[in-house]
C-alpha atoms as a PDB file:
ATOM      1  CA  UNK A   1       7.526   2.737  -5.189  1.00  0.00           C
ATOM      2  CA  UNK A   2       5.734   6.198  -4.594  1.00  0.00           C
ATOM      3  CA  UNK A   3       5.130   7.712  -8.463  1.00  0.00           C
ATOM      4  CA  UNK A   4       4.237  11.815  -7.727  1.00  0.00           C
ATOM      5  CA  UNK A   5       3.474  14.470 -10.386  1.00  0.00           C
ATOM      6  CA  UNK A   6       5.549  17.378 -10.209  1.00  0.00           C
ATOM      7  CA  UNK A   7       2.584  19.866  -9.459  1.00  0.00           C
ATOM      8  CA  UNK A   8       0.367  19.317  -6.246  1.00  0.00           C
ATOM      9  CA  UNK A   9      -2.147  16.811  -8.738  1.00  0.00           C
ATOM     10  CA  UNK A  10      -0.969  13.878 -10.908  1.00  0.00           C
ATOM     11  CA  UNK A  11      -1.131  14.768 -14.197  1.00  0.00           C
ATOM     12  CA  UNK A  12      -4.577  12.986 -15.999  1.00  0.00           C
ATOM     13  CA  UNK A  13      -3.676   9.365 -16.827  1.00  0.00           C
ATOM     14  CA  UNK A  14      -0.611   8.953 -14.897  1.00  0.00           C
ATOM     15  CA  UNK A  15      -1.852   5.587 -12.866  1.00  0.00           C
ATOM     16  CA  UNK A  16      -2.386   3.621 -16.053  1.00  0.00           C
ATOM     17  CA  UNK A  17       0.450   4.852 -17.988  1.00  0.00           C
ATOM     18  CA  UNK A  18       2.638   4.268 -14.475  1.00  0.00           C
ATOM     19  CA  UNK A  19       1.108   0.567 -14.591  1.00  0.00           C
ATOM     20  CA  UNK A  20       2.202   0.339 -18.154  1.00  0.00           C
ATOM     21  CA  UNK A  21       5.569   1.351 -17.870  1.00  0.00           C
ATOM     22  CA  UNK A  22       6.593  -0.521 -14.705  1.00  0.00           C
ATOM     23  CA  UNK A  23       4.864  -3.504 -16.184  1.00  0.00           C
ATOM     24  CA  UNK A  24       6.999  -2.909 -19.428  1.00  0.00           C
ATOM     25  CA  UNK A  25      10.026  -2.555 -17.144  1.00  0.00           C
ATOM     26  CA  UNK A  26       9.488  -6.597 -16.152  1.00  0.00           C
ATOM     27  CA  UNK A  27       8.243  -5.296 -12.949  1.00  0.00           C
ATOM     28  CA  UNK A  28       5.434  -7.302 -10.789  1.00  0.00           C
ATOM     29  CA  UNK A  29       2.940  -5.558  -8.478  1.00  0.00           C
ATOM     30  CA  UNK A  30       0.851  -6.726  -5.094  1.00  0.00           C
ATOM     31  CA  UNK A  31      -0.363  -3.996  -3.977  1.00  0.00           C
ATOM     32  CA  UNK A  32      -1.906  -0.589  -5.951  1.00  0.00           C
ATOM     33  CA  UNK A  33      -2.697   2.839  -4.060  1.00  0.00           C
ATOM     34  CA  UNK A  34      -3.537   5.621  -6.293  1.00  0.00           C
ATOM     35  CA  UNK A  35      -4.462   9.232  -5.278  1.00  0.00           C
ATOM     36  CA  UNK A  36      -5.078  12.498  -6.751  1.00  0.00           C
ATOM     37  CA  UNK A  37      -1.476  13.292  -5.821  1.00  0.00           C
ATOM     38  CA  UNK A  38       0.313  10.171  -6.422  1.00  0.00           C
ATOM     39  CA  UNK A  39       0.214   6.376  -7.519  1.00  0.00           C
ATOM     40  CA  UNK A  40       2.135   3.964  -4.760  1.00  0.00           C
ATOM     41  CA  UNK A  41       2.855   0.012  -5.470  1.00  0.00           C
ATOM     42  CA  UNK A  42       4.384  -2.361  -4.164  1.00  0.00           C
ATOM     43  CA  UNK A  43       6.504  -4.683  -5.779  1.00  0.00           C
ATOM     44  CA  UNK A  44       7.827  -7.575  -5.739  1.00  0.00           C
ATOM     45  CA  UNK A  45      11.625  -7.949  -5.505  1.00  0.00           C
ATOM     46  CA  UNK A  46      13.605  -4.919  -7.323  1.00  0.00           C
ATOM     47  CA  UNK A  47      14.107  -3.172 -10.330  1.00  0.00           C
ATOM     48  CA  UNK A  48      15.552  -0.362 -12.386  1.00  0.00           C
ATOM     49  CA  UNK A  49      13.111   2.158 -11.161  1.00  0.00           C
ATOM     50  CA  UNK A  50      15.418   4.830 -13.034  1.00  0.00           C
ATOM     51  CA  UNK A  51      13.868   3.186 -15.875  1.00  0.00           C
ATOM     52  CA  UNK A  52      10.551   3.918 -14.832  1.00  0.00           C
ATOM     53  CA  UNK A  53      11.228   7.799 -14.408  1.00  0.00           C
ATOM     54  CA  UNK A  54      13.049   7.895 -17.754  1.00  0.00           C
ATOM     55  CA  UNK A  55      10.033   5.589 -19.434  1.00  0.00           C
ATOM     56  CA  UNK A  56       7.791   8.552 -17.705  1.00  0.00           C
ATOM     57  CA  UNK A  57       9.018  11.431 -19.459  1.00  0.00           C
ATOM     58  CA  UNK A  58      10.023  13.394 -16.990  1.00  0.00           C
ATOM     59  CA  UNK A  59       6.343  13.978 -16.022  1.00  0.00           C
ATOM     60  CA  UNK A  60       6.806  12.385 -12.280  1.00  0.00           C
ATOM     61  CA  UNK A  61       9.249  11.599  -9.591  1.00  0.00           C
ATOM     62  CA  UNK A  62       9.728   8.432  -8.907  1.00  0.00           C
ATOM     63  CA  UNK A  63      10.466   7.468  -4.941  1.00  0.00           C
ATOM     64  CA  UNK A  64      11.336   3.989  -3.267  1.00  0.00           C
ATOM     65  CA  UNK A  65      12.039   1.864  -0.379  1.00  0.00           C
ATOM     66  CA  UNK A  66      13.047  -1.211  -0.145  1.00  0.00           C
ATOM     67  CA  UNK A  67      12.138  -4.124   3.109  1.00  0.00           C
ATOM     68  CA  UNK A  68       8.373  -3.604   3.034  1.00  0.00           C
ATOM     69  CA  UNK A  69       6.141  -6.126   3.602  1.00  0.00           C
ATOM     70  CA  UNK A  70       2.466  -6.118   2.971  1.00  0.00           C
ATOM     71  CA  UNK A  71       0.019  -6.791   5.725  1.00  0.00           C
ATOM     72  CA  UNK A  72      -3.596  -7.780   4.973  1.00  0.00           C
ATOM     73  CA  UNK A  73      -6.841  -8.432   7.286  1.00  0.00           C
ATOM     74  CA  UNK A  74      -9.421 -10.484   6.055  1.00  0.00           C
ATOM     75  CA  UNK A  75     -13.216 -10.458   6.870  1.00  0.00           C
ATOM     76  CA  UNK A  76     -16.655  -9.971   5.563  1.00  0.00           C
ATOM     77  CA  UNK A  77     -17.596  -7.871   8.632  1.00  0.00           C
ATOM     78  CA  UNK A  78     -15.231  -4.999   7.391  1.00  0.00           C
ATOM     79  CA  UNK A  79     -17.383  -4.413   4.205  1.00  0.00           C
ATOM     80  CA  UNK A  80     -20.901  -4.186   6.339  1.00  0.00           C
ATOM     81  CA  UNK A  81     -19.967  -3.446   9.743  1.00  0.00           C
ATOM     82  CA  UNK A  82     -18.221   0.172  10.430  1.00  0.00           C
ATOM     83  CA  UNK A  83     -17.162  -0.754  13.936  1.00  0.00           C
ATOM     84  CA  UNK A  84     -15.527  -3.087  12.901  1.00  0.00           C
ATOM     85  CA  UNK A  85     -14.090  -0.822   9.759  1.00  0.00           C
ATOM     86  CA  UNK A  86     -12.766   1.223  12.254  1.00  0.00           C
ATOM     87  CA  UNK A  87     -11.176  -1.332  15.089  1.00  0.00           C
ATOM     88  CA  UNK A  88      -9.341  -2.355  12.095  1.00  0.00           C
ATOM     89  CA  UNK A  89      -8.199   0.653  10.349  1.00  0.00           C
ATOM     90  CA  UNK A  90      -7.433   2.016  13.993  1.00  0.00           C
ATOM     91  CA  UNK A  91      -5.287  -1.070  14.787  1.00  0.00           C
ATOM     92  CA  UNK A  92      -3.613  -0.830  11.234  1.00  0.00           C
ATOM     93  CA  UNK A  93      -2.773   3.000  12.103  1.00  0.00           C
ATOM     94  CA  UNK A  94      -1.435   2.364  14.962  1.00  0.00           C
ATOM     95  CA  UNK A  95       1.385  -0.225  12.990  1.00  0.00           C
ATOM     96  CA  UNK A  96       2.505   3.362  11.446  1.00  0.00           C
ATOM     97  CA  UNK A  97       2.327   2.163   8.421  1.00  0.00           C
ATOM     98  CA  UNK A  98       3.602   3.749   4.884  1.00  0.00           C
ATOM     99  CA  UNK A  99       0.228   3.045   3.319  1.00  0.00           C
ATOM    100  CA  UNK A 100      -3.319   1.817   4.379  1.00  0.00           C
ATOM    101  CA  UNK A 101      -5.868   0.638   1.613  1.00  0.00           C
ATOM    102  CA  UNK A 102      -8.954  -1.075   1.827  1.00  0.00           C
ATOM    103  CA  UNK A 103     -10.254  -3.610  -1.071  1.00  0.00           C
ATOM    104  CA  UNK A 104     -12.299  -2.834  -3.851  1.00  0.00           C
ATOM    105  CA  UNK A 105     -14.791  -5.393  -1.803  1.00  0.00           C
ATOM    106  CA  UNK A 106     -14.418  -4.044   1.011  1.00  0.00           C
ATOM    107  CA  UNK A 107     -13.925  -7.485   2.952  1.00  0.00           C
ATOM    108  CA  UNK A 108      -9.924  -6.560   3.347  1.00  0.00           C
ATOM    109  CA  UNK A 109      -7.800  -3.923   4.806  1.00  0.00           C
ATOM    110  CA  UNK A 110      -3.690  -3.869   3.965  1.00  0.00           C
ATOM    111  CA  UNK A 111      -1.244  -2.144   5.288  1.00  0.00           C
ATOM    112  CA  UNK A 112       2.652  -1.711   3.879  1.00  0.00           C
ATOM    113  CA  UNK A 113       4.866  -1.480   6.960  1.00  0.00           C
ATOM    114  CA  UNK A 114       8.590  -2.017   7.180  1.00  0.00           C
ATOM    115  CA  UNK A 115       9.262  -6.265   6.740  1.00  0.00           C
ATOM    116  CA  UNK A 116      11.252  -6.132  10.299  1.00  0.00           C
ATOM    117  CA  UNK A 117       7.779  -4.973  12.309  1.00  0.00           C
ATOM    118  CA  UNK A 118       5.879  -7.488  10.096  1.00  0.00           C
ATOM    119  CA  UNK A 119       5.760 -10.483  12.609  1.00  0.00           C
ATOM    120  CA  UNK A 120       5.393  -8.322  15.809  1.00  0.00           C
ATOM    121  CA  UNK A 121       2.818  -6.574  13.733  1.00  0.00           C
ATOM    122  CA  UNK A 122       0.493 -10.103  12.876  1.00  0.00           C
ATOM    123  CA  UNK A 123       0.835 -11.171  16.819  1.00  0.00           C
ATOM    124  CA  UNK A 124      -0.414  -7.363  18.075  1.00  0.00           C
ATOM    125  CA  UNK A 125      -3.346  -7.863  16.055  1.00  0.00           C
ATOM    126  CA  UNK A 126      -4.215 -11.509  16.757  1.00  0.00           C
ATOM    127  CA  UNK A 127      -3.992 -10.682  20.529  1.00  0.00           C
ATOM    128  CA  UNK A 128      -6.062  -7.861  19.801  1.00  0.00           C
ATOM    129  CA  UNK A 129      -8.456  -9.263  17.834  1.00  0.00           C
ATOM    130  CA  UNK A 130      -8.704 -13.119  18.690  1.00  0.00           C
ATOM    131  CA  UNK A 131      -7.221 -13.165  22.321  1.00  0.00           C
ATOM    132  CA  UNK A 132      -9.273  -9.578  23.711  1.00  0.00           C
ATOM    133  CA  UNK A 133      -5.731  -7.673  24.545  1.00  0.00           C
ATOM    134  CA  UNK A 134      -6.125  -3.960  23.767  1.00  0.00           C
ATOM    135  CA  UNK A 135      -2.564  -3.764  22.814  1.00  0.00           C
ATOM    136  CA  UNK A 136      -1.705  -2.992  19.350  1.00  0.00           C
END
């Protein structure tokens, strides 16, 4: 679910009143990406996300997609190392994916890509990175 203000900045506050409304809506999020133009999450299963835009006040559109999944690499070498930083955000880029964010710790990089790509996805990157194939 993409959240966007209606003027080319979020209006101030709208990631935690977004959070508060979709959790209010029963809604249950992996994955938050916030912006100074808009707040993106994924979620787990569905919802009434007209509820969400209604609960908002008219103060943001409200997008979605559906058949994401959520792909993650793991390793301390991403928070000290930049080559590494960017092998993996290049690899993750070139998944085309919807959204890339790296942890607050800095030890992970995720990527939201569409769920039928997600298993092709994993085996690119473990022949990249474990078997030494260049190939994304």
């Amino acid at each position: 679910m993409r959240i966007t203000g209606h003027g080319t900045r979020s209006a101030p506050g709208l990631l935690p009143r977004s959070l508060a409304v979709v959790e209010g809506e029963g809604l249950v999020w992996d994955l938050v990406v916030s912006s100074e133009v808009a707040v993106t999450l994924a979620l787990q299963g569905g919802g009434d996300l007209s509820a969400v835009e209604r609960a908002l006040g008219g103060e943001a559109r409200v997008e979605s997609g559906s058949s994401r999944a959520i792909l993650c690499v793991v390793g301390a070498a991403l928070g000290r190392d930049a080559a590494v930083r960017a092998r993996v955000l290049t690899s993750l880029g070139e998944l085309q994916p919807e959204v890339v964010a790296l942890g607050g710790s800095g030890s992970s990089a995720t990527a939201v890509i569409p769920e039928s790509r997600l298993e092709e996805s994993v085996r690119g990157l473990h022949r990249r990175f474990f078997e030494g194939d260049p190939r994304p």
